[in-house]
Protein backbone atom coordinates (compact mmCIF):
# COMPACT_ATOMS: atom_id res chain seq x y z
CA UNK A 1 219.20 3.72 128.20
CA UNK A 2 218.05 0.08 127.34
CA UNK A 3 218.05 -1.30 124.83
CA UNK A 4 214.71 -1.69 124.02
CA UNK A 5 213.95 1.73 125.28
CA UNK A 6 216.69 2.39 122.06
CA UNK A 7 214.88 1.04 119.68
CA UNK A 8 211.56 2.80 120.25
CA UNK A 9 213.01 5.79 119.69
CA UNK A 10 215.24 4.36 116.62
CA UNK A 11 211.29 3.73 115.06
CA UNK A 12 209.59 7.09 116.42
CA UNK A 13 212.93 9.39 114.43
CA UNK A 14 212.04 7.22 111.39
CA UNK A 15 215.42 4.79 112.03
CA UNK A 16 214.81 1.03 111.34
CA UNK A 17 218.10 -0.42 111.53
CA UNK A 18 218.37 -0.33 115.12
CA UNK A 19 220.81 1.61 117.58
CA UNK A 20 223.91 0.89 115.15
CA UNK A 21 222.45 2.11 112.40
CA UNK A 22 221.53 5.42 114.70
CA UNK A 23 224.94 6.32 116.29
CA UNK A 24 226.24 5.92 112.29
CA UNK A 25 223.86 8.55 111.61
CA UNK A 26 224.55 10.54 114.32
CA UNK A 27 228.00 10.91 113.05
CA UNK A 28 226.25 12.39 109.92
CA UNK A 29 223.98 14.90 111.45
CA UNK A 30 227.21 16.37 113.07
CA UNK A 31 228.70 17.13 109.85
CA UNK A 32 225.15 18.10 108.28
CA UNK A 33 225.37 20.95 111.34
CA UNK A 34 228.73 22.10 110.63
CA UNK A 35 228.18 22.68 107.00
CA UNK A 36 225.14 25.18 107.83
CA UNK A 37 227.50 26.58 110.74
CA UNK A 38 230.20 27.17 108.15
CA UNK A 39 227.53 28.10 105.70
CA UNK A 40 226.07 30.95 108.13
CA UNK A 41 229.36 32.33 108.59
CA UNK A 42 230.16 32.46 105.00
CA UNK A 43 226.89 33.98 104.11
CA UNK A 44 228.33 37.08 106.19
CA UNK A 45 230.97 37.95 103.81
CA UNK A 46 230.10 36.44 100.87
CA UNK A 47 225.67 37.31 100.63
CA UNK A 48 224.91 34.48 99.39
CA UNK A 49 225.58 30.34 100.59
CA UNK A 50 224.36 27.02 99.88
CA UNK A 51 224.71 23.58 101.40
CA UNK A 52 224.28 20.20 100.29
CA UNK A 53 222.89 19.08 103.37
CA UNK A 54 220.74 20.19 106.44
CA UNK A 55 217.51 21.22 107.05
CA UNK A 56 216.78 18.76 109.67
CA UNK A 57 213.98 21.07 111.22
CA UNK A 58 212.14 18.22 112.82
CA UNK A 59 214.72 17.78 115.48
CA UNK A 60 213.48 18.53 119.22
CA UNK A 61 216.03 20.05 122.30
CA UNK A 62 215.73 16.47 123.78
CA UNK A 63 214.79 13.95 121.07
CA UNK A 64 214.85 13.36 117.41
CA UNK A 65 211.85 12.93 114.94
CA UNK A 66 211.14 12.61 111.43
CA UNK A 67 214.75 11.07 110.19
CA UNK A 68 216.32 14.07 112.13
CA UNK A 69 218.27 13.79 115.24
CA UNK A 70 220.09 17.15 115.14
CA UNK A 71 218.67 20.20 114.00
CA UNK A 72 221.07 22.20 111.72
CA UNK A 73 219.23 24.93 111.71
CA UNK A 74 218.85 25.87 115.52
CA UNK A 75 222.89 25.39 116.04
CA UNK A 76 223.58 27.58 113.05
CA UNK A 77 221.40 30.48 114.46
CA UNK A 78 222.43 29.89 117.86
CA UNK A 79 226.36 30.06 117.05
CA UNK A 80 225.71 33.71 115.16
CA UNK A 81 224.04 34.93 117.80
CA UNK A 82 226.77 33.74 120.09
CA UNK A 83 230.25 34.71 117.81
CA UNK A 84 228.96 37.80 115.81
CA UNK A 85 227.14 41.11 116.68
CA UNK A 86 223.87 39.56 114.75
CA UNK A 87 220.62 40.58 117.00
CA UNK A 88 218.25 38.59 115.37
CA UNK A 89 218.14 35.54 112.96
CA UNK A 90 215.29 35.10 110.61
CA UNK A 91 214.89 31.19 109.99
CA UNK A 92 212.74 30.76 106.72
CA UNK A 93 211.11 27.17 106.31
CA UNK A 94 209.99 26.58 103.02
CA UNK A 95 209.36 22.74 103.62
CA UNK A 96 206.06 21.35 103.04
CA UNK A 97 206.42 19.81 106.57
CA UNK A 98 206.08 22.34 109.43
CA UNK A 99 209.37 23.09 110.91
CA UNK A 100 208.26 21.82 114.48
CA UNK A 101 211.53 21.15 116.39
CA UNK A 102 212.73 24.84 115.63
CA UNK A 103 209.51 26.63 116.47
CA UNK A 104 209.47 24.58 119.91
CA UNK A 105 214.09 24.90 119.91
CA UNK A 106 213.36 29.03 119.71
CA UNK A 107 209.98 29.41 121.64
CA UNK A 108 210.09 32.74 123.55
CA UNK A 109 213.77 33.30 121.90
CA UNK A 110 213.78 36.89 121.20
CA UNK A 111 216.82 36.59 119.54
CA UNK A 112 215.31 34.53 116.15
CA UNK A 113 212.32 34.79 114.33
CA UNK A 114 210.97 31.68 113.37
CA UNK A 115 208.25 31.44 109.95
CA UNK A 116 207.40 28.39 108.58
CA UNK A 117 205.03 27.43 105.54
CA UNK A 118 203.87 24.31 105.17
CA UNK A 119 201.05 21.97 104.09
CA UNK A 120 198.44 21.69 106.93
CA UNK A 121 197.11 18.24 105.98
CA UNK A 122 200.75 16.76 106.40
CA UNK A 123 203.83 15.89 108.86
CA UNK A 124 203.63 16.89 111.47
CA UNK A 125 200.25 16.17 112.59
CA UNK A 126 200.60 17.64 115.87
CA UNK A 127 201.54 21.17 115.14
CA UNK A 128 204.01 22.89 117.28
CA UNK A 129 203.78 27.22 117.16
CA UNK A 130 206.48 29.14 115.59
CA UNK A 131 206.46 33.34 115.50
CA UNK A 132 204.67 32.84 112.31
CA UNK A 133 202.93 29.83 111.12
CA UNK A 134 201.09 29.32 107.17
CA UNK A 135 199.58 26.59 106.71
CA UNK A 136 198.53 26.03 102.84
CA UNK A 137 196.03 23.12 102.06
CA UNK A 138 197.09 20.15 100.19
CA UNK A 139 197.13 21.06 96.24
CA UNK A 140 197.78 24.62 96.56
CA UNK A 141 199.49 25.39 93.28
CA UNK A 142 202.70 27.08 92.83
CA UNK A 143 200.92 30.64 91.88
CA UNK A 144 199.29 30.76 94.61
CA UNK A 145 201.95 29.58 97.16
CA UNK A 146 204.29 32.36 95.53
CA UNK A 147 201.73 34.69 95.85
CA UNK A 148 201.12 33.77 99.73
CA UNK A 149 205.19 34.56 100.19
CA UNK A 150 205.16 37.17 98.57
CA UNK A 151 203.46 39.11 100.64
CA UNK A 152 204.62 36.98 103.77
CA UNK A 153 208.19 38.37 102.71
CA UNK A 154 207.83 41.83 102.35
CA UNK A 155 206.12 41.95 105.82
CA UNK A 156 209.40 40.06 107.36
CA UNK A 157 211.90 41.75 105.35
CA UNK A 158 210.78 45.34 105.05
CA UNK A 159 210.29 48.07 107.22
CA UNK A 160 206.99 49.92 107.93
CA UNK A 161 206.82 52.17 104.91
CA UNK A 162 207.57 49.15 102.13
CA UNK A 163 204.78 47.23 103.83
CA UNK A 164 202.01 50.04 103.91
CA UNK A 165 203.55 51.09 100.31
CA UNK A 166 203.39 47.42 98.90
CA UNK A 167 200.08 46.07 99.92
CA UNK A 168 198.82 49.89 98.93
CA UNK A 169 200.41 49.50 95.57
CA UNK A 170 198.93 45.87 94.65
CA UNK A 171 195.36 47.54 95.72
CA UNK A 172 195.79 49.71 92.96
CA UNK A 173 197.46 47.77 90.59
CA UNK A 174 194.78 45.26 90.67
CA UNK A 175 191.92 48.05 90.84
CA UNK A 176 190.92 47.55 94.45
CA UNK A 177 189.75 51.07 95.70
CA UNK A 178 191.88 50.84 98.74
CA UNK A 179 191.04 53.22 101.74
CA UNK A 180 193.75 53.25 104.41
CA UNK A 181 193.61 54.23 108.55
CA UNK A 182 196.21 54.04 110.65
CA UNK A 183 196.95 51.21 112.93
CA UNK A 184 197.69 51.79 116.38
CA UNK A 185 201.63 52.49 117.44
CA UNK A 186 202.79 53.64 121.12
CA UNK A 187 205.61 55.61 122.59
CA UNK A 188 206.15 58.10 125.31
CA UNK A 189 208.12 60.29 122.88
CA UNK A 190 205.57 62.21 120.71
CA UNK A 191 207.81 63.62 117.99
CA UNK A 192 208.50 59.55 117.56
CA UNK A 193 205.07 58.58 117.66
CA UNK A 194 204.12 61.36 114.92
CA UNK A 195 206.32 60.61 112.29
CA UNK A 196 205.17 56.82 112.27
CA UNK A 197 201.84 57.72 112.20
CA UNK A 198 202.72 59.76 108.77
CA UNK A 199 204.57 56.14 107.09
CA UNK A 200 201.34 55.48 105.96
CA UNK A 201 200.27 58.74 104.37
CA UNK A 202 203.92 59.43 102.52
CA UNK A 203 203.51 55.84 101.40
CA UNK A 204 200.14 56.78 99.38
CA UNK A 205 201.92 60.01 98.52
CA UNK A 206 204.65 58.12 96.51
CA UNK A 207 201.94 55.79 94.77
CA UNK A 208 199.53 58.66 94.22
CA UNK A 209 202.29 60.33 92.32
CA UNK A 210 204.16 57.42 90.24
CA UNK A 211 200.86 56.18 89.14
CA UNK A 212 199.30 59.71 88.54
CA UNK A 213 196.00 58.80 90.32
């Protein structure tokens, strides 16, 4: 590469210094990755693991962006899915920039689940498309961001039942009359299909009966 061709793309992944100043960096981003490598594979046997670097989401397959030339995140889920019997990673980006590089890193990846939530007014102005994107306008206050993931969460998290039984639940809580019908749901194997189509119902069952409606 040239050396002017360098230094373009020193200014377009937010690096001023020039080529030196990149490949130093470089050297850091390596390290960043192996501490969320080592932190994934902690978080196995321990629960819980944090890192005091990372999160260099803006990263692209074949370029860097946004002061981030290797993205953490997509070698971290990529090396589970690769050493350990995990079937799916869930990558949850919290950032108020949209987590572009991984959506585009894990596009049509069965494998991980990408959701990011983000401000729509900022960086990256040229969205890319994760599984699931929110984007929150500028000023949205910490209530209601909480109150957006929330909700977001229990969807990603939980299985049919705790998502028919939560946003049932809030309905009432709040004193929303809430009437319910069934969504759609396939399979060849009717016994299958049945006793989906009944989450919903034993899910109002449960709240009919704990709050005595």
């Amino acid at each position: 590469m040239c050396n002017s061709c360098v230094r373009l793309d020193c200014l377009r992944w937010g690096y001023r210094g020039g080529p030196t100043v990149l490949y130093e960096s470089v050297k850091s981003y390596v390290v960043y990755a192996g501490g969320t490598v080592l932190a994934s594979q902690l978080s196995m046997s321990r629960g819980l693991v944090t890192s005091t670097a990372g999160g260099t989401h803006h990263a692209f397959p074949d370029k860097g962006s946004g002061y981030c030339l290797i993205n953490d995140l997509a070698v971290a889920a990529s090396h589970l899915s690769d050493t350990t019997d995990i079937t799916r990673v869930l990558i949850v980006d919290l950032d108020v920039h949209q987590g572009d590089g991984t959506a585009v890193i894990f596009k049509d990846k069965e494998h991980v689940f990408t959701f990011s939530m983000h401000c729509e007014q900022n960086f990256p102005f040229r969205k890319q498309k994760s599984d699931l994107d929110i984007g929150v306008d500028k000023g949205t206050g910490d209530e209601q961001f909480l109150r957006i993931l929330t909700l977001l969460l229990v969807f990603l998290f939980s299985g049919l039942f705790d998502r028919d039984y939560y946003v049932m639940d809030e309905a009432i809580r709040r004193g929303i009359p809430c009437s319910v019908v069934i969504g759609g749901g396939y399979s060849r194997n009717i016994d299958v299909l049945a006793k989906r189509h009944t989450i919903m119902h034993r899910a109002a069952t449960k709240i009919w009966s704990q709050r005595q409606l």
